[in-house]
Every structure is written in structure tokens, then in C-alpha cells.
PDB file of N, CA and C in Angstrom:
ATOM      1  N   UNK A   1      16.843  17.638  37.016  1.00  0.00           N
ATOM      2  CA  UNK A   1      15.498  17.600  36.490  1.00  0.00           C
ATOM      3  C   UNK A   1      15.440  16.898  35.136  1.00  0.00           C
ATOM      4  N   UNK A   2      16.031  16.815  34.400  1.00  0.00           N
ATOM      5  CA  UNK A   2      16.362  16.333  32.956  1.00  0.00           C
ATOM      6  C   UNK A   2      16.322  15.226  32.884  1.00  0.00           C
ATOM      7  N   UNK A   3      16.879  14.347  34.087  1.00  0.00           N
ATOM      8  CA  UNK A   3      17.516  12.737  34.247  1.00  0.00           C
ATOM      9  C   UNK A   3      16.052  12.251  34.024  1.00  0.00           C
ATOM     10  N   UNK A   4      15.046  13.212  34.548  1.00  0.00           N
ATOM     11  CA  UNK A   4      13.492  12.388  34.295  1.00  0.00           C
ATOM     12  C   UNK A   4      12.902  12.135  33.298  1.00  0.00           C
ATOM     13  N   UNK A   5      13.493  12.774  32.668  1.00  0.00           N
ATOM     14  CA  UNK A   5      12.557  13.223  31.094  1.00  0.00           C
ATOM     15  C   UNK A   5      13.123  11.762  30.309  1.00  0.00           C
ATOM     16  N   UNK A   6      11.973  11.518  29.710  1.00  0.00           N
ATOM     17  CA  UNK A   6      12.716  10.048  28.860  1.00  0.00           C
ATOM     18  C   UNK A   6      12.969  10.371  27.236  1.00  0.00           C
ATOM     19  N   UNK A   7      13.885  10.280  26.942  1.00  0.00           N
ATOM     20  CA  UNK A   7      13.880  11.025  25.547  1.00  0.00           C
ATOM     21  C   UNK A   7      13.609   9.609  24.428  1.00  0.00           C
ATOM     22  N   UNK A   8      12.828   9.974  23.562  1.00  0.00           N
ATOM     23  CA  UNK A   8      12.661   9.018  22.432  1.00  0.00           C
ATOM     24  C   UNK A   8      13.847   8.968  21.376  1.00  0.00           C
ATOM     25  N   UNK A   9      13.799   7.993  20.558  1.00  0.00           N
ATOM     26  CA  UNK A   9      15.039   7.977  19.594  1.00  0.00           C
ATOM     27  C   UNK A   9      14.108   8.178  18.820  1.00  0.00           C
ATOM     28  N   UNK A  10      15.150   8.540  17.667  1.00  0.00           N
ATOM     29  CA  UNK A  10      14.369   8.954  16.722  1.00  0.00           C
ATOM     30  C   UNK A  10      13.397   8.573  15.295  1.00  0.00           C
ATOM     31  N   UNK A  11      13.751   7.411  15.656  1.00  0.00           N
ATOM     32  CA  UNK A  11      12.916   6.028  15.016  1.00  0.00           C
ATOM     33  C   UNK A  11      11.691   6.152  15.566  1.00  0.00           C
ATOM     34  N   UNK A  12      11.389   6.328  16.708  1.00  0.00           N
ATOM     35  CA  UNK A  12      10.323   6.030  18.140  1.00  0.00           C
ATOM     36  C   UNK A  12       9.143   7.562  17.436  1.00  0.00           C
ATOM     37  N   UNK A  13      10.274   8.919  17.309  1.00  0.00           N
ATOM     38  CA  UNK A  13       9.650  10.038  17.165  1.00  0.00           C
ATOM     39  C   UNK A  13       9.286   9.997  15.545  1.00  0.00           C
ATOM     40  N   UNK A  14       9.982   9.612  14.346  1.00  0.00           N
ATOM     41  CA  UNK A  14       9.189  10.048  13.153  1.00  0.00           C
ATOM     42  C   UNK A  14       8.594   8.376  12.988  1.00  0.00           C
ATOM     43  N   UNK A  15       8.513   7.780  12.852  1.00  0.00           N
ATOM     44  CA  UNK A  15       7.864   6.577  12.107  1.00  0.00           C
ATOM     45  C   UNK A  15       6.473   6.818  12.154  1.00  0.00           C
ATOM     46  N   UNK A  16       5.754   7.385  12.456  1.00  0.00           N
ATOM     47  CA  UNK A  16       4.373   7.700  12.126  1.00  0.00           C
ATOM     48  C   UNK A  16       4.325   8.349  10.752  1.00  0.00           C
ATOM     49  N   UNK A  17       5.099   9.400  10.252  1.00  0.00           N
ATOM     50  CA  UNK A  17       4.912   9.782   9.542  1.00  0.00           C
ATOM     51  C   UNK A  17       6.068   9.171   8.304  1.00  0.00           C
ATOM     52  N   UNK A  18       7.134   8.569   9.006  1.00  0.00           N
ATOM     53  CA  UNK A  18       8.167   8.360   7.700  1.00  0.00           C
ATOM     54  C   UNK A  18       7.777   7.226   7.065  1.00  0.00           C
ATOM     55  N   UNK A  19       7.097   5.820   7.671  1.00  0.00           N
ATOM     56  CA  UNK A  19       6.538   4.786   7.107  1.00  0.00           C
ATOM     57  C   UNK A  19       5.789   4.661   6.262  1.00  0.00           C
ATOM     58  N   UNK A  20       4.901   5.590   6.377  1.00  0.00           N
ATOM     59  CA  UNK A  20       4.007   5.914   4.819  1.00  0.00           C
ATOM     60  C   UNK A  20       4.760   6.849   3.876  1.00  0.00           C
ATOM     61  N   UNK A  21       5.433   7.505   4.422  1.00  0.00           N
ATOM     62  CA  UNK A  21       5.599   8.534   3.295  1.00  0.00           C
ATOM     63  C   UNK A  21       6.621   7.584   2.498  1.00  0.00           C
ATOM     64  N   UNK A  22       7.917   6.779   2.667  1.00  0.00           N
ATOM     65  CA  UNK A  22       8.556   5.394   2.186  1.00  0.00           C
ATOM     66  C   UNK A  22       7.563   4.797   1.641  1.00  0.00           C
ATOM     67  N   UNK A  23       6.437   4.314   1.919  1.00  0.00           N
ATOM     68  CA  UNK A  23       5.650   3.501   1.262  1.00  0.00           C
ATOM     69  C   UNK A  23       4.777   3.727   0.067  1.00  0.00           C
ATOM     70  N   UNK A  24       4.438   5.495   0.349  1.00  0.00           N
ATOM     71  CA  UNK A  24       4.311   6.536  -0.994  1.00  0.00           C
ATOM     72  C   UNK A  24       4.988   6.498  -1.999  1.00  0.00           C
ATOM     73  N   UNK A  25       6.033   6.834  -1.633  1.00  0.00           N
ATOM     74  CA  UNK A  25       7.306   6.883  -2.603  1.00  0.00           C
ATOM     75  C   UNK A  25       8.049   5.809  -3.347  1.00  0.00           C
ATOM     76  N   UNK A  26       7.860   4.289  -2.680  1.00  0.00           N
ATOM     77  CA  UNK A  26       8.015   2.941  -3.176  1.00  0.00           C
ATOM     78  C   UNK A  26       7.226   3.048  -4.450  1.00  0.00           C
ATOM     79  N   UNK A  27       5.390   3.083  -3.803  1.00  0.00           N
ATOM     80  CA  UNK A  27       4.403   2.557  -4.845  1.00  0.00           C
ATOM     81  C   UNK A  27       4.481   3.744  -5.759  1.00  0.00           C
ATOM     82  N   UNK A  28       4.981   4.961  -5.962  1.00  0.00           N
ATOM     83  CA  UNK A  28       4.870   5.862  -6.997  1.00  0.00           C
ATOM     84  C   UNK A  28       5.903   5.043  -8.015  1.00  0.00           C
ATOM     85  N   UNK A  29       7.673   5.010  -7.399  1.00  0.00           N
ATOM     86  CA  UNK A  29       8.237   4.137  -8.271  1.00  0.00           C
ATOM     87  C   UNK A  29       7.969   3.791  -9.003  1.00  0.00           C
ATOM     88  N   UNK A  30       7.180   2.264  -8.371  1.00  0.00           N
ATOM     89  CA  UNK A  30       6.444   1.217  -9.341  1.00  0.00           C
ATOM     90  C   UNK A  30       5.546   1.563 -10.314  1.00  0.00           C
ATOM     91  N   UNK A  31       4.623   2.560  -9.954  1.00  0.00           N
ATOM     92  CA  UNK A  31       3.887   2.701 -11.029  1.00  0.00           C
ATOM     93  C   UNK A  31       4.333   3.229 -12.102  1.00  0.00           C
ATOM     94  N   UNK A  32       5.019   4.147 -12.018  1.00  0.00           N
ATOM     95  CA  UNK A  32       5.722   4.981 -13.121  1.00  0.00           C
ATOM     96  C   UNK A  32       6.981   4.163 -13.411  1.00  0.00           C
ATOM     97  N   UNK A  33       7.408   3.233 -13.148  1.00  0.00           N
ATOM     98  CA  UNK A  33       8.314   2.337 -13.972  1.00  0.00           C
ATOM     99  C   UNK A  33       7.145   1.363 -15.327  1.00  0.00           C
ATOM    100  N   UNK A  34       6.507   0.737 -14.400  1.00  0.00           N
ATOM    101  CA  UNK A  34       5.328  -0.124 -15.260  1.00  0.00           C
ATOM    102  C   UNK A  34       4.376   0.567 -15.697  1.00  0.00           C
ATOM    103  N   UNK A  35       4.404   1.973 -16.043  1.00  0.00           N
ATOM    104  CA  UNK A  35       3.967   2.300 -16.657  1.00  0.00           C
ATOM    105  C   UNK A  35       3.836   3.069 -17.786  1.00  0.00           C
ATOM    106  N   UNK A  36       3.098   3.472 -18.966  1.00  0.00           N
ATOM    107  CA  UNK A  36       3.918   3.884 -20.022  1.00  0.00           C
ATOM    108  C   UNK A  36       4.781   5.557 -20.055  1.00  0.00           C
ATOM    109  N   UNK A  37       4.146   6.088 -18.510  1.00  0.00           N
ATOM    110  CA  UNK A  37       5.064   7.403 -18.491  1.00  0.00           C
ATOM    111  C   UNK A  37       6.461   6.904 -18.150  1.00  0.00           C
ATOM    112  N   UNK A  38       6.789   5.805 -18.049  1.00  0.00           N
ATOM    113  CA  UNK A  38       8.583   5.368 -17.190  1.00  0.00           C
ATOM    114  C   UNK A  38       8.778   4.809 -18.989  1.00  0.00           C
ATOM    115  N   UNK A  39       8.410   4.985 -19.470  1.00  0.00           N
ATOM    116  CA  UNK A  39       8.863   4.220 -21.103  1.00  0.00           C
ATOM    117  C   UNK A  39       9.035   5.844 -21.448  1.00  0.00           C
ATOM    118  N   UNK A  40       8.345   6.743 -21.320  1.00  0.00           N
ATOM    119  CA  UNK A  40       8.382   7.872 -22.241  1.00  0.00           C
ATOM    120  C   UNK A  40       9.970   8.818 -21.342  1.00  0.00           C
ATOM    121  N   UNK A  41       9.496   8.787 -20.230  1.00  0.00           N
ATOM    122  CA  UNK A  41      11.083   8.899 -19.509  1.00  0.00           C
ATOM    123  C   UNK A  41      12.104   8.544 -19.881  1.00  0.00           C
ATOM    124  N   UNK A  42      12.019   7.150 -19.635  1.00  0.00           N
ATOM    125  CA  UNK A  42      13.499   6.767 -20.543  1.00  0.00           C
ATOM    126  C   UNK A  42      13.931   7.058 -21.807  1.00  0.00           C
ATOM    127  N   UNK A  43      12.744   7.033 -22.521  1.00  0.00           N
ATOM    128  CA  UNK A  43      13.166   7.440 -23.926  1.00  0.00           C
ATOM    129  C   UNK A  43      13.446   9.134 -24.195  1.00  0.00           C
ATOM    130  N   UNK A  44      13.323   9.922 -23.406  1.00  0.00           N
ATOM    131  CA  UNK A  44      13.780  11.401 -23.456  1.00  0.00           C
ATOM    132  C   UNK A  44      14.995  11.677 -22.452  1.00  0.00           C
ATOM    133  N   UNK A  45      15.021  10.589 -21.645  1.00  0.00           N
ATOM    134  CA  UNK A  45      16.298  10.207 -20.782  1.00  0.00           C
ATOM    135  C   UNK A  45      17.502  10.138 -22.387  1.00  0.00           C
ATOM    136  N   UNK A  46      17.505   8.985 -23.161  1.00  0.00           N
ATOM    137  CA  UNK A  46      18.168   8.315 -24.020  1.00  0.00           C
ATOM    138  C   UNK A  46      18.466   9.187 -25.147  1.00  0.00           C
ATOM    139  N   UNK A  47      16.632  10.093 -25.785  1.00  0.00           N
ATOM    140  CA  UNK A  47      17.319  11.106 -26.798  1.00  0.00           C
ATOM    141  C   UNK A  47      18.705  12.618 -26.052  1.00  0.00           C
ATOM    142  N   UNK A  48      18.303  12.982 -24.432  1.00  0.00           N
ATOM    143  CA  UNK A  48      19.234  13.943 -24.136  1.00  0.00           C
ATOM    144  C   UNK A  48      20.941  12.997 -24.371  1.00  0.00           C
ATOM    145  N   UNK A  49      21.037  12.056 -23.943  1.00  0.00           N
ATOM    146  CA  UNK A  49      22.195  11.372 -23.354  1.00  0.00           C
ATOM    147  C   UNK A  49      23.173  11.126 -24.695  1.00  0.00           C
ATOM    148  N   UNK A  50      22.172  10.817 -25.663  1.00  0.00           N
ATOM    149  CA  UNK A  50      22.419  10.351 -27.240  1.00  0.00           C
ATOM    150  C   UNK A  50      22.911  11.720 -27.589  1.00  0.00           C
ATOM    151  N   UNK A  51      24.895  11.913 -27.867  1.00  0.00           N
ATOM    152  CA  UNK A  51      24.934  13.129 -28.984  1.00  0.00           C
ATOM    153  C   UNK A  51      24.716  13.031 -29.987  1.00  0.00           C
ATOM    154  N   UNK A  52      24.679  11.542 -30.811  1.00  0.00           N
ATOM    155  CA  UNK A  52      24.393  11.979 -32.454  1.00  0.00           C
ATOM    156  C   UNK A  52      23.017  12.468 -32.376  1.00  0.00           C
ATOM    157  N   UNK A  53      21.983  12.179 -31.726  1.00  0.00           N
ATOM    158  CA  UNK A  53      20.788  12.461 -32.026  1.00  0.00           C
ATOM    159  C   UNK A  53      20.688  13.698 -32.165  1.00  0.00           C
ATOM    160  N   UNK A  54      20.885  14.150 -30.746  1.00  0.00           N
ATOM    161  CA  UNK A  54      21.116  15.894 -30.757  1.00  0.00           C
ATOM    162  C   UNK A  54      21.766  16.683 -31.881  1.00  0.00           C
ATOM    163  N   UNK A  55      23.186  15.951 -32.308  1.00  0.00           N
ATOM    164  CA  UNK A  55      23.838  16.676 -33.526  1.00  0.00           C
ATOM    165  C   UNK A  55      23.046  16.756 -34.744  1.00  0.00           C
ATOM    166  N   UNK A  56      22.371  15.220 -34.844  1.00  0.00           N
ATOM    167  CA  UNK A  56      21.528  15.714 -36.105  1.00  0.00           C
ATOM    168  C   UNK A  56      20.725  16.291 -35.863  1.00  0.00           C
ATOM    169  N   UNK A  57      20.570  16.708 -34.715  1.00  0.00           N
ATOM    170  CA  UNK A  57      18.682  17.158 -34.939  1.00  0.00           C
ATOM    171  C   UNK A  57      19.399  18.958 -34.819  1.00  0.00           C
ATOM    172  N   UNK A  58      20.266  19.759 -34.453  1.00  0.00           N
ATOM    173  CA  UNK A  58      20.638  21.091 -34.710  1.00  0.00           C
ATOM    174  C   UNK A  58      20.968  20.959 -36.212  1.00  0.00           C
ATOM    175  N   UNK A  59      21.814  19.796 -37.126  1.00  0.00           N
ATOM    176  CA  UNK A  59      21.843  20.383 -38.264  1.00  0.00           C
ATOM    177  C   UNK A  59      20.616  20.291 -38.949  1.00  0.00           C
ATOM    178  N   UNK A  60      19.761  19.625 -38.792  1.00  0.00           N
ATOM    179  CA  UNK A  60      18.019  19.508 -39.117  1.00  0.00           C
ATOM    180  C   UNK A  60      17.758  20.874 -39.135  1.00  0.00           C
ATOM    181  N   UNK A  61      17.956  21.486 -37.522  1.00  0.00           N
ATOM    182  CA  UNK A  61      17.624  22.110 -37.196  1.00  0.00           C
ATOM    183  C   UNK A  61      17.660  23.928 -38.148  1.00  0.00           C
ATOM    184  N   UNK A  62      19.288  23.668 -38.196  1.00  0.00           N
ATOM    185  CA  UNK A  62      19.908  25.248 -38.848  1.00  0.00           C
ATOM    186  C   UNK A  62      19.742  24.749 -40.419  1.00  0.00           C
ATOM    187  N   UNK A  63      19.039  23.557 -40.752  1.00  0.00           N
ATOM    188  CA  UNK A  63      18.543  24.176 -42.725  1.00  0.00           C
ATOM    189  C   UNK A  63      17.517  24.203 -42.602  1.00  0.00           C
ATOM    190  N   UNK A  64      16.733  24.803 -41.347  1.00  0.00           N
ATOM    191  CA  UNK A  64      14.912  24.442 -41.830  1.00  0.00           C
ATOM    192  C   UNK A  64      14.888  26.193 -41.815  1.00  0.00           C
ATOM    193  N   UNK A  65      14.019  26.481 -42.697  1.00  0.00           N
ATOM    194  CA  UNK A  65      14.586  28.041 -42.649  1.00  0.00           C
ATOM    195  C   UNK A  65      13.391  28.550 -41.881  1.00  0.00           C
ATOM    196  N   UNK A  66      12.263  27.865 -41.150  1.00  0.00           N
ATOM    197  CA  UNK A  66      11.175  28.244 -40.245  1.00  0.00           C
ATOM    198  C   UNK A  66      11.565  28.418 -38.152  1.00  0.00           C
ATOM    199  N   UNK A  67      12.796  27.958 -38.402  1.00  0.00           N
ATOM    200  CA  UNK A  67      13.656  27.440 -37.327  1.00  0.00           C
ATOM    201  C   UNK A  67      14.431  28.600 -37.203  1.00  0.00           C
ATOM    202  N   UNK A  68      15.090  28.929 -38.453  1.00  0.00           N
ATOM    203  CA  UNK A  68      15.791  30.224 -38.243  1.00  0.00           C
ATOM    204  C   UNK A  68      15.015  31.467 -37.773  1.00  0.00           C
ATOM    205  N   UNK A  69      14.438  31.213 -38.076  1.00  0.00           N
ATOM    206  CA  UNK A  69      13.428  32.504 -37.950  1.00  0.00           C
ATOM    207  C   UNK A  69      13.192  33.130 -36.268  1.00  0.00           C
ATOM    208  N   UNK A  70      13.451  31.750 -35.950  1.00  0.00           N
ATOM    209  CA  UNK A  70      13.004  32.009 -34.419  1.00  0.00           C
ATOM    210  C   UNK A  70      14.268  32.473 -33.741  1.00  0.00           C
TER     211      UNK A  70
END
């Protein structure tokens, strides 16, 4: 009974839905690269990645005596 059944691959079964959702996810990319939230990304990408930044900014941090507090 089975031999009848025609089975789809699976290209055949999602591409209705995977083609747009790829094409979603392309044009989000783009926008948020060219745009100024992909500048503000990178640049909080760059301050985590950066240790001096971080180092100075805890000793900033431990002489501000409003900082201690917390």
C-alpha cells in the first residue's frame, strides 16, 4: 500500500514557507547593517571586546564614590 503514496522531498514540502522567511531574514540584515542601529551594534560589539576600555572604565568606576554606593 505505501509503494502508492508519492512522498515529497523536502524542498517540495517547506519552500512555501522557508523562501520568505530567508528573504525576511536577508532584508532585516540589510537594514540593520545600513543602518544607524548596525553602527550602534558594532560600537557596543567593540566597547565589550576592548579590555582597556572596560579596565578603565571599573577603575573610573571604584573612585566615583556614587558607584560605590551601589
Amino acid at each position: 500500500m505505501n509503494e502508492l503514496i508519492e512522498h515529497k522531498s523536502w524542498w517540495q514540502r517547506k519552500w512555501k514557507w522557508l523562501t520568505p522567511m530567508v528573504a525576511i531574514f536577508l532584508m532585516g540584515i540589510v537594514l540593520v547593517s545600513s543602518s544607524e542601529i548596525g553602527e550602534n551594534i558594532s560600537d557596543i560589539t567593540r566597547a565589550y571586546t576592548d579590555t582597556d576600555l572596560v579596565d578603565n572604565a571599573l577603575e573610573k568606576a571604584q573612585e566615583n564614590e556614587e558607584v560605590k554606593h551601589f
